[in-house]
N, C-alpha and C. Protein backbone atom coordinates (compact mmCIF):
# COMPACT_ATOMS: atom_id res chain seq x y z
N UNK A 1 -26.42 -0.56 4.18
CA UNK A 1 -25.71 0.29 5.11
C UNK A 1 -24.23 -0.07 5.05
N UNK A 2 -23.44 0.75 5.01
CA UNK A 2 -22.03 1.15 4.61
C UNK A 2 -21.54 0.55 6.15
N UNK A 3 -20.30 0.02 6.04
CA UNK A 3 -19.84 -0.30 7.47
C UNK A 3 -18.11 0.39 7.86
N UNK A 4 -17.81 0.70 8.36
CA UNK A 4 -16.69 1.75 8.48
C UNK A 4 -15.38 0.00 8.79
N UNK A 5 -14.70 0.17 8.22
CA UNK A 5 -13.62 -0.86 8.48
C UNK A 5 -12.54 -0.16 9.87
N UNK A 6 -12.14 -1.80 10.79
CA UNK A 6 -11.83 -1.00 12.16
C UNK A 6 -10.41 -0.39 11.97
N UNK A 7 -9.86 0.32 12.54
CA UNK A 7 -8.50 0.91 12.86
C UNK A 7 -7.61 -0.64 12.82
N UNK A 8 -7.69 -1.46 13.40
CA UNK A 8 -6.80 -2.62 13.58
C UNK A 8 -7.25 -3.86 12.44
N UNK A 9 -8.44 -3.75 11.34
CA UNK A 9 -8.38 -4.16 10.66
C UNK A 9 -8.73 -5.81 10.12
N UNK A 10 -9.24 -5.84 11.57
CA UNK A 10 -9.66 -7.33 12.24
C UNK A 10 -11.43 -6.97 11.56
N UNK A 11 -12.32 -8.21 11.02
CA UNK A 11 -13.30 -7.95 10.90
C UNK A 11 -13.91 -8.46 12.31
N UNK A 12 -14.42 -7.47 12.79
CA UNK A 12 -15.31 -7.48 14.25
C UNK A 12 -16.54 -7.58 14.11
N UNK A 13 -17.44 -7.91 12.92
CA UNK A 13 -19.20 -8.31 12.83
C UNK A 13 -19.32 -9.45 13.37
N UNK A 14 -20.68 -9.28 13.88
CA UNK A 14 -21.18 -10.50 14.61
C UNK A 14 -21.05 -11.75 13.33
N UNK A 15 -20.89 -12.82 14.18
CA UNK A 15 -20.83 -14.24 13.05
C UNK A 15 -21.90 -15.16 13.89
N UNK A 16 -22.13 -16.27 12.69
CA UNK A 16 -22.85 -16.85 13.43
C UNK A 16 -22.48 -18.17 11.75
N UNK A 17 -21.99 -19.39 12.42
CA UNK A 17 -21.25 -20.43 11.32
C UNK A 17 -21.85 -21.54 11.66
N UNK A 18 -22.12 -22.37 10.77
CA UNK A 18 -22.74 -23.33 10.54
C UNK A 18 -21.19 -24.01 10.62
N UNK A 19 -21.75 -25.21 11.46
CA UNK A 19 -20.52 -26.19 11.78
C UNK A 19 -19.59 -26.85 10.39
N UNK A 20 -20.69 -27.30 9.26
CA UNK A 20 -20.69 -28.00 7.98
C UNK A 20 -20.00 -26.95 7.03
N UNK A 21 -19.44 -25.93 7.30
CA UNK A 21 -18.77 -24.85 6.15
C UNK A 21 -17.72 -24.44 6.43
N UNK A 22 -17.02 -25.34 7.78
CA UNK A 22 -15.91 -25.05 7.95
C UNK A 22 -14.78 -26.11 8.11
N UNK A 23 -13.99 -26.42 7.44
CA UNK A 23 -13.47 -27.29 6.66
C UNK A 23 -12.35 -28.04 8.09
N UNK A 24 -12.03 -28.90 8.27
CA UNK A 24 -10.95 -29.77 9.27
C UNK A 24 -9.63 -29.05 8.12
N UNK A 25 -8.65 -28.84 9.37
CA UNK A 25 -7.34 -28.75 9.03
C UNK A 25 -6.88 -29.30 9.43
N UNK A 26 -5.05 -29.64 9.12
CA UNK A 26 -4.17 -30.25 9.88
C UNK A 26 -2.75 -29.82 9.52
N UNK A 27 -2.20 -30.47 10.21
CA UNK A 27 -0.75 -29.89 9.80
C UNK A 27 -0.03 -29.06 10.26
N UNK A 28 0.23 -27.38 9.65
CA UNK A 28 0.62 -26.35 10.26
C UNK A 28 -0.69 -25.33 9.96
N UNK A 29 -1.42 -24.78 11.22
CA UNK A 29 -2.43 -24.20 10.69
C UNK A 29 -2.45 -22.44 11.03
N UNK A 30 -1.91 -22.17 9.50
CA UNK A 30 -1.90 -20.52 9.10
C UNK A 30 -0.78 -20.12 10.08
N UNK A 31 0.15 -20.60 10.27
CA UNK A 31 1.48 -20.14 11.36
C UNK A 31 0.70 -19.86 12.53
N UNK A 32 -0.64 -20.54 12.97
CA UNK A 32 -1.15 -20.11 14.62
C UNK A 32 -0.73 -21.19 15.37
N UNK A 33 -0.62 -22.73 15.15
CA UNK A 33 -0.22 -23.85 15.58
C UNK A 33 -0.11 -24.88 14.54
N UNK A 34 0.89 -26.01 15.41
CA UNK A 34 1.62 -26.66 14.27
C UNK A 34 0.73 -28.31 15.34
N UNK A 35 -0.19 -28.68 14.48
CA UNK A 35 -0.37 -30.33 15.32
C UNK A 35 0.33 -31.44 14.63
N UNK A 36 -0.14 -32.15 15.36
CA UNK A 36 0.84 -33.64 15.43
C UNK A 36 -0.06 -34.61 14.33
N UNK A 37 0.82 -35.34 13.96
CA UNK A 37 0.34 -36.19 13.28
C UNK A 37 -1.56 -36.93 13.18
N UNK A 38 -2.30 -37.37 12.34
CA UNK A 38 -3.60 -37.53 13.47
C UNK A 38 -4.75 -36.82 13.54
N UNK A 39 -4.18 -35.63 14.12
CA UNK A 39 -4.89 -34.39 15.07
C UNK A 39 -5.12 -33.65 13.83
N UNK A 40 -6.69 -33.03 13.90
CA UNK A 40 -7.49 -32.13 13.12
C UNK A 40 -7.87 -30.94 13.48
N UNK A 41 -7.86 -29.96 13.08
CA UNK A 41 -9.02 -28.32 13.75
C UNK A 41 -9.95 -27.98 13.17
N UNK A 42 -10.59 -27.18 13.39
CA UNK A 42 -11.78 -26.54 12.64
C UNK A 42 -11.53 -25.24 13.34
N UNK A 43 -10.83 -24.21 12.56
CA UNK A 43 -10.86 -22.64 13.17
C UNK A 43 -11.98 -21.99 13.14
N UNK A 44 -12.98 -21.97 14.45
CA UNK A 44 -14.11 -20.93 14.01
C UNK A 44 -13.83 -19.57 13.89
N UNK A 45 -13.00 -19.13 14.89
CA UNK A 45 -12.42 -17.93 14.82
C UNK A 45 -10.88 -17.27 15.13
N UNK A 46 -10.54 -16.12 14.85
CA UNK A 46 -9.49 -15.97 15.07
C UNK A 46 -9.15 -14.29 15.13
N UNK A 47 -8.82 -14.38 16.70
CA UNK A 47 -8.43 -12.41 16.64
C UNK A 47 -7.65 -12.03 17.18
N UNK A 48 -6.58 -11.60 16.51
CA UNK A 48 -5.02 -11.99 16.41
C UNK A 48 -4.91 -10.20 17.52
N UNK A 49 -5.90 -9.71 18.02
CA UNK A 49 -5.41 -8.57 18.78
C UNK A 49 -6.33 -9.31 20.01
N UNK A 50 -5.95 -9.88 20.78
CA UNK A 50 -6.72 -10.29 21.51
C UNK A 50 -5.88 -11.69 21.78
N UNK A 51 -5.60 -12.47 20.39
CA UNK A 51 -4.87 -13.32 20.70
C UNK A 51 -5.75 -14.78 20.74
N UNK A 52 -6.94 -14.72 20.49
CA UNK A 52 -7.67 -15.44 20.88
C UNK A 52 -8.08 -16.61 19.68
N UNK A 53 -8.54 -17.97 19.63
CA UNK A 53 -8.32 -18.59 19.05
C UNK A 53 -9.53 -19.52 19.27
N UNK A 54 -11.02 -19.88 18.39
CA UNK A 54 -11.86 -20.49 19.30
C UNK A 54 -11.77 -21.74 17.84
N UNK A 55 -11.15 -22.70 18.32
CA UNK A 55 -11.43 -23.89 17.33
C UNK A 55 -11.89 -24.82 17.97
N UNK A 56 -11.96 -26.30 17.30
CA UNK A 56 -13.05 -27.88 17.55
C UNK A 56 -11.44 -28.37 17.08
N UNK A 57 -11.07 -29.30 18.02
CA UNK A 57 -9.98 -30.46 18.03
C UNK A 57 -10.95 -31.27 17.73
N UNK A 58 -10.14 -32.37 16.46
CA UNK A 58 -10.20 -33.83 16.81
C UNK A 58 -9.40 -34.44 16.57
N UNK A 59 -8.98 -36.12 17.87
CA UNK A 59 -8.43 -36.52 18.05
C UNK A 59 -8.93 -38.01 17.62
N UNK A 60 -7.99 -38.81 16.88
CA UNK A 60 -8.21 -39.79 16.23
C UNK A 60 -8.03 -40.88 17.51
N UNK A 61 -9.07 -42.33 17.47
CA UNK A 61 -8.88 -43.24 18.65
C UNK A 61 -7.39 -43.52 18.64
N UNK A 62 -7.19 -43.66 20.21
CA UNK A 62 -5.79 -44.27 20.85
C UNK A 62 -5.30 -43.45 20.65
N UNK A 63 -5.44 -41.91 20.40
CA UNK A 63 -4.34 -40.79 20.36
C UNK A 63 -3.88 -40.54 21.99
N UNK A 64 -2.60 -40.39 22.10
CA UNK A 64 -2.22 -39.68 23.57
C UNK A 64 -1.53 -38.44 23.44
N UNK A 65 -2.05 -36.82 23.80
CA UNK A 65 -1.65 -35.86 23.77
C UNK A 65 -1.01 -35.54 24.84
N UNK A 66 0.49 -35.83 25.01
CA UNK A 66 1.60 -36.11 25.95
C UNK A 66 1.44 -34.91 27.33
N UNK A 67 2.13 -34.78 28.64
CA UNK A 67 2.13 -33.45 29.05
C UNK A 67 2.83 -32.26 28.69
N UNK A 68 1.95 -31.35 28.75
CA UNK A 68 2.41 -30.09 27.88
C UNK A 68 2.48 -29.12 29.09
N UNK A 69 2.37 -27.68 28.37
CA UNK A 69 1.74 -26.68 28.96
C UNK A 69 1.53 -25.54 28.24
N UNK A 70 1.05 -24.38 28.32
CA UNK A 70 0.81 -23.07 27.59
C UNK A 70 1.22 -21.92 28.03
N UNK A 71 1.14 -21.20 27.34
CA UNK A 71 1.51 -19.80 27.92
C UNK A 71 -0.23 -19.09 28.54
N UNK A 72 -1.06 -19.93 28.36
CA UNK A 72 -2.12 -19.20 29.26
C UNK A 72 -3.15 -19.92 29.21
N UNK A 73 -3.81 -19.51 30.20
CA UNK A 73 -4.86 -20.88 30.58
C UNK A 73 -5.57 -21.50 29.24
N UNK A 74 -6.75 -22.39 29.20
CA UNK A 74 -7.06 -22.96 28.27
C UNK A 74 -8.48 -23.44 29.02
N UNK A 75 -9.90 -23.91 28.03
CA UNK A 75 -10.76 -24.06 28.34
C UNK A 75 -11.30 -25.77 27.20
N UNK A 76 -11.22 -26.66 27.69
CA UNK A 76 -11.66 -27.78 26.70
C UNK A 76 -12.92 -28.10 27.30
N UNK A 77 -14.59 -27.89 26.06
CA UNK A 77 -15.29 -29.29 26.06
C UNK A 77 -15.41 -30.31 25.59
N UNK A 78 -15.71 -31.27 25.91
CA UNK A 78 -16.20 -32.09 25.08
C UNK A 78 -17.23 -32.57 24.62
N UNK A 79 -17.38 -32.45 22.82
CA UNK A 79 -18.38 -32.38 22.19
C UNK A 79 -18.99 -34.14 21.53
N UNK A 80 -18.03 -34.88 21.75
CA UNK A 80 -18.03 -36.08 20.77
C UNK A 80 -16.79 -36.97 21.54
N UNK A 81 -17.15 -38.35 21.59
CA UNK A 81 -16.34 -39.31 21.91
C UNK A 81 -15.96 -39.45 23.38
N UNK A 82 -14.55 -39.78 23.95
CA UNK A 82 -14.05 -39.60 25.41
C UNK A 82 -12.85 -39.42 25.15
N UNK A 83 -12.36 -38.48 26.60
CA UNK A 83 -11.48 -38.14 26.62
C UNK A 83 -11.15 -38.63 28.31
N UNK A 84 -9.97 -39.16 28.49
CA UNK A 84 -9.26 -39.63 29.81
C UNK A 84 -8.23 -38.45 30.05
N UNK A 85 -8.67 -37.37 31.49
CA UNK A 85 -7.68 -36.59 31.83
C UNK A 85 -7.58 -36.87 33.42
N UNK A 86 -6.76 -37.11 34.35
CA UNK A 86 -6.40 -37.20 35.99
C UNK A 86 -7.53 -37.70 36.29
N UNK A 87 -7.63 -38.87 35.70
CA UNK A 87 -8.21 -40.29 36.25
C UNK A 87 -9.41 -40.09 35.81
N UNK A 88 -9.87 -39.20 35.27
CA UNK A 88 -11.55 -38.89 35.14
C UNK A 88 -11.76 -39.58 33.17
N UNK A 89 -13.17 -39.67 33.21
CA UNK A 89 -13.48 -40.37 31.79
C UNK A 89 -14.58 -39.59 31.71
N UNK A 90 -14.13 -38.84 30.93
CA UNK A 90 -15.03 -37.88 29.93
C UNK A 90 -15.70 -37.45 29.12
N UNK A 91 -17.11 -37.23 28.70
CA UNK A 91 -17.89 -37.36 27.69
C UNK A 91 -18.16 -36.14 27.38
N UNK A 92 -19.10 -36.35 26.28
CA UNK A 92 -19.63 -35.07 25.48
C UNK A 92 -20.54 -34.23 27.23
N UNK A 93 -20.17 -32.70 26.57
CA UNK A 93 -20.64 -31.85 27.76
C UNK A 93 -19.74 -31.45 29.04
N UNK A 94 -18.63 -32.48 29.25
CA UNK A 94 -17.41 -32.41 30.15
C UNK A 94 -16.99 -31.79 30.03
N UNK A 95 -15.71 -30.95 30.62
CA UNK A 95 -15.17 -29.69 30.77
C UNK A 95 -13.56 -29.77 31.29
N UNK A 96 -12.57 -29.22 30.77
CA UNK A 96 -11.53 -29.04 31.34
C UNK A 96 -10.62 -28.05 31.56
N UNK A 97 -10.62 -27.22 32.87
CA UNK A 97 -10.08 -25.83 32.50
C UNK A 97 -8.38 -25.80 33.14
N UNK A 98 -7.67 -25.55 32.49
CA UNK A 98 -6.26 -25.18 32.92
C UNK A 98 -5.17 -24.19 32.85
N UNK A 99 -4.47 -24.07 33.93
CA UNK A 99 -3.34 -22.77 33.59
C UNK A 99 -2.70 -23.09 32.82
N UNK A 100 -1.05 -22.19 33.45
CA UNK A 100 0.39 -22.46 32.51
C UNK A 100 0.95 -22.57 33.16
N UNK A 101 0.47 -24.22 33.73
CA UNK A 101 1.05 -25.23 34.95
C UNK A 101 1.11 -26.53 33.45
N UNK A 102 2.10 -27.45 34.13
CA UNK A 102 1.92 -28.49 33.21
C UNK A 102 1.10 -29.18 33.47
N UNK A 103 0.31 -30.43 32.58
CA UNK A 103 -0.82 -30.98 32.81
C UNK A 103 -0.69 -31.83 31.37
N UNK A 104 -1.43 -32.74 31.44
CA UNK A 104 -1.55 -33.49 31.05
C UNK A 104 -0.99 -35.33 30.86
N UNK A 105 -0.81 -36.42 30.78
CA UNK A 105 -1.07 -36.09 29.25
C UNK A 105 -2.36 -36.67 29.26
N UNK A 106 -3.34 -36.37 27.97
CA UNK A 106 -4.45 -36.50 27.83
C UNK A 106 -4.84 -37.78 26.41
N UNK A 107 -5.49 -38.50 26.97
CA UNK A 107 -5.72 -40.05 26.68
C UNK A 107 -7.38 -39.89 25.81
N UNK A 108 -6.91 -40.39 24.70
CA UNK A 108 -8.11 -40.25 23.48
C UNK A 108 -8.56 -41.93 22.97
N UNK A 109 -9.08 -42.85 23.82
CA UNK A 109 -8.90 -44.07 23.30
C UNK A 109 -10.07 -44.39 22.13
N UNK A 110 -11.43 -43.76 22.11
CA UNK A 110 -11.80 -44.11 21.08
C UNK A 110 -12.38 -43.31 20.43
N UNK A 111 -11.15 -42.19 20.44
CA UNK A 111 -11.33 -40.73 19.35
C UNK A 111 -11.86 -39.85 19.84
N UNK A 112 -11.87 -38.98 19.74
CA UNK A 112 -12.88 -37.75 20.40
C UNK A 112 -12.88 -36.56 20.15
N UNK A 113 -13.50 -35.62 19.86
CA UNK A 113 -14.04 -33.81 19.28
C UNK A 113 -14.25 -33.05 20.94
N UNK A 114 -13.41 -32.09 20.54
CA UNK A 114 -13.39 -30.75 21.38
C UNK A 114 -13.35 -29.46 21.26
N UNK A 115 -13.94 -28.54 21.91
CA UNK A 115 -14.30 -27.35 21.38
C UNK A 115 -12.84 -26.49 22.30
């Protein structure tokens, strides 16, 4: 079955990715963000009309990701390791949701993966 390609040109089919086929980046990734030294991604997706961006951070032990902020809220779990945010110690399954208030900085002492 033939599939009609969309007006905006974005492929919109359902996905479904195996964690193991999608490669860690770093550096400057595809002009969407530029990380810091260290710091890894895994882009699962990306839909640039929408704006939306669903990757896996990882943060190498003793990393400190200083206070920042965004231009719009943000949703972190955690999948692997701990993460130290406003006094709390955080494990796999933890959760951190924030505006485009400043916040952070966020304390990685013995490494840790986030979705």
């Amino acid at each position: 079955m033939a599939t009609k390609k969309p007006k905006d040109g974005f492929d919109h089919r359902f996905k479904a990715i195996h964690d193991r086929e999608v490669p860690w980046e770093s550096d400057d990734i595809r002009g969407l963000l530029k990380l810091p030294p260290g710091v890894k991604v895994k882009v699962l997706n990306y839909d640039p009309v929408m704006k939306r961006l669903d990757m896996k951070q990882r943060f190498p032990a003793g990393y400190v990701e200083p206070a920042h902020t965004h231009r719009s809220w943000h949703s972190i779990l955690v999948t692997r390791g701990r993460m130290c945010v406003a006094g709390k110690d955080l494990r796999a399954g933890d959760y951190v949701f924030g505006w485009d208030i400043p916040h952070g900085p966020y304390e990685y002492p013995d490494g840790c993966e986030v979705f």
